[in-house]
Protein backbone atom coordinates (compact mmCIF):
# COMPACT_ATOMS: atom_id res chain seq x y z
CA UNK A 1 -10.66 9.20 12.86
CA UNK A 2 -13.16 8.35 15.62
CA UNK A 3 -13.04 4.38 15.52
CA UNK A 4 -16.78 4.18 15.38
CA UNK A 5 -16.38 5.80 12.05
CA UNK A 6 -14.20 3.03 10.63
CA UNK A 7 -15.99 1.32 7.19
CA UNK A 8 -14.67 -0.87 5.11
CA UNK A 9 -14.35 2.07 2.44
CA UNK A 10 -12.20 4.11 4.82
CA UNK A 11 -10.05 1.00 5.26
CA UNK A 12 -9.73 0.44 1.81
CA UNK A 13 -8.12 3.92 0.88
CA UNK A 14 -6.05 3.56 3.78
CA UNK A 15 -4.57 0.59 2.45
CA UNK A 16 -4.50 1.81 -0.92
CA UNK A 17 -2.38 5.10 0.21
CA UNK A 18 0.11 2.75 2.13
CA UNK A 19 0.69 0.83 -1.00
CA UNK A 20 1.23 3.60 -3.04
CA UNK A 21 3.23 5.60 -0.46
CA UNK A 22 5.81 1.95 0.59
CA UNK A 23 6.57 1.32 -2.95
CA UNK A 24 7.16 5.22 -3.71
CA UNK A 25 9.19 5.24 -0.24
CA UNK A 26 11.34 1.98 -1.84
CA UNK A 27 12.23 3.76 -4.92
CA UNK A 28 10.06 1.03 -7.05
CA UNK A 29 7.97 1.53 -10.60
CA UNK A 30 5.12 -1.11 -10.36
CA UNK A 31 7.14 -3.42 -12.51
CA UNK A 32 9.78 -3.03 -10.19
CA UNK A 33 7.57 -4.20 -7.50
CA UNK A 34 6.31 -6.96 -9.55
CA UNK A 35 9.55 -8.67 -10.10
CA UNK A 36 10.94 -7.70 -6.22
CA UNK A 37 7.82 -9.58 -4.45
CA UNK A 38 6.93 -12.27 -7.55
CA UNK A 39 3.30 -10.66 -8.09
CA UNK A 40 1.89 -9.71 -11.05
CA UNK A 41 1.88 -6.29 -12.54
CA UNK A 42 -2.07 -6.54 -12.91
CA UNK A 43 -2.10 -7.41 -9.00
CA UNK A 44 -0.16 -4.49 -8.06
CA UNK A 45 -2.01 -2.15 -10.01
CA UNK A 46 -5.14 -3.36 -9.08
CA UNK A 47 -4.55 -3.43 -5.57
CA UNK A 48 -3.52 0.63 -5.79
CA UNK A 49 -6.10 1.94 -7.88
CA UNK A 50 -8.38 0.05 -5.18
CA UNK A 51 -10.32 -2.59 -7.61
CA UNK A 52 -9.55 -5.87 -5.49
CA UNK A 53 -9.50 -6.49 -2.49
CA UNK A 54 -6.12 -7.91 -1.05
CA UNK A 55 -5.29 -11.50 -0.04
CA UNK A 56 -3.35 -12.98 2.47
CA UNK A 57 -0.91 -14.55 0.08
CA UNK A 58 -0.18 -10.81 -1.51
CA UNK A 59 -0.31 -9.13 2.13
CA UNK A 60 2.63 -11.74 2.93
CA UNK A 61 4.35 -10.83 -0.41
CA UNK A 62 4.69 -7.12 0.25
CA UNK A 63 5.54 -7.64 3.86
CA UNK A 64 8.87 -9.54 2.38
CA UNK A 65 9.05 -7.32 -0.35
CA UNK A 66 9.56 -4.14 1.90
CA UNK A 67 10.75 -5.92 4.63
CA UNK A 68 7.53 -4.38 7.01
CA UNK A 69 4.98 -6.47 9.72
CA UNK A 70 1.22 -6.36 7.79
CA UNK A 71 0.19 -3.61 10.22
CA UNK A 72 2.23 -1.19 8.24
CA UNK A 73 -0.47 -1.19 5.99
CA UNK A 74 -3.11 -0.10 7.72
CA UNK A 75 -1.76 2.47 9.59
CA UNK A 76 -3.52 6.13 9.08
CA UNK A 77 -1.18 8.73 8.12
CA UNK A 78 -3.92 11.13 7.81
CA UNK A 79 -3.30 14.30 5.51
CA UNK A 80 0.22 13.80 6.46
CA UNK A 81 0.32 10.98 3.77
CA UNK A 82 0.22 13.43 0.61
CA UNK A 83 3.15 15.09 2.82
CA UNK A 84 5.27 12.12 2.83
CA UNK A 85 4.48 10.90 -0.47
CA UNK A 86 5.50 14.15 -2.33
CA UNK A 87 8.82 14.25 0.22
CA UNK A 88 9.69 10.60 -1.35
CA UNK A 89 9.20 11.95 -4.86
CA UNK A 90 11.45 14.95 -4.57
């Protein structure tokens, strides 16, 4: 993606894939997430399906959760994503 094409939509799914894809890569349900990184299930859930925005204080919470630096969420796997995802659910 040409950087001058970055909106806060496209950042948004971005984020929302990497959520998706680091708790499918860790093995966890959403509950299981919930109780690993002491968020609510609601939060979680939210957060993936893309209906609120993130906060610092939850950012911080998944970094310890996974053990990963906040960049890690924003990075762009492109169409390799659905690749990696469905090689973590096999």
């Amino acid at each position: 993606m040409d950087v001058v094409n970055i909106t806060p939509k496209y950042m948004k799914d971005v984020l929302r894939r990497n959520l998706i894809y680091l708790r499918k890569r860790n093995k966890l349900s959403q509950i299981g997430l919930s109780r690993l990184s002491g968020l609510s299930y609601d939060t979680i859930r939210n957060s993936e399906q893309g209906r609120s925005g993130i906060t610092i204080e939850t950012l911080c919470a998944l970094c310890r959760a996974y053990n990963v630096l906040p960049h890690e969420f924003y990075l762009d796997l492109g169409d390799d994503w659905k690749r990696h995802a469905q090689d973590i659910i096999n």
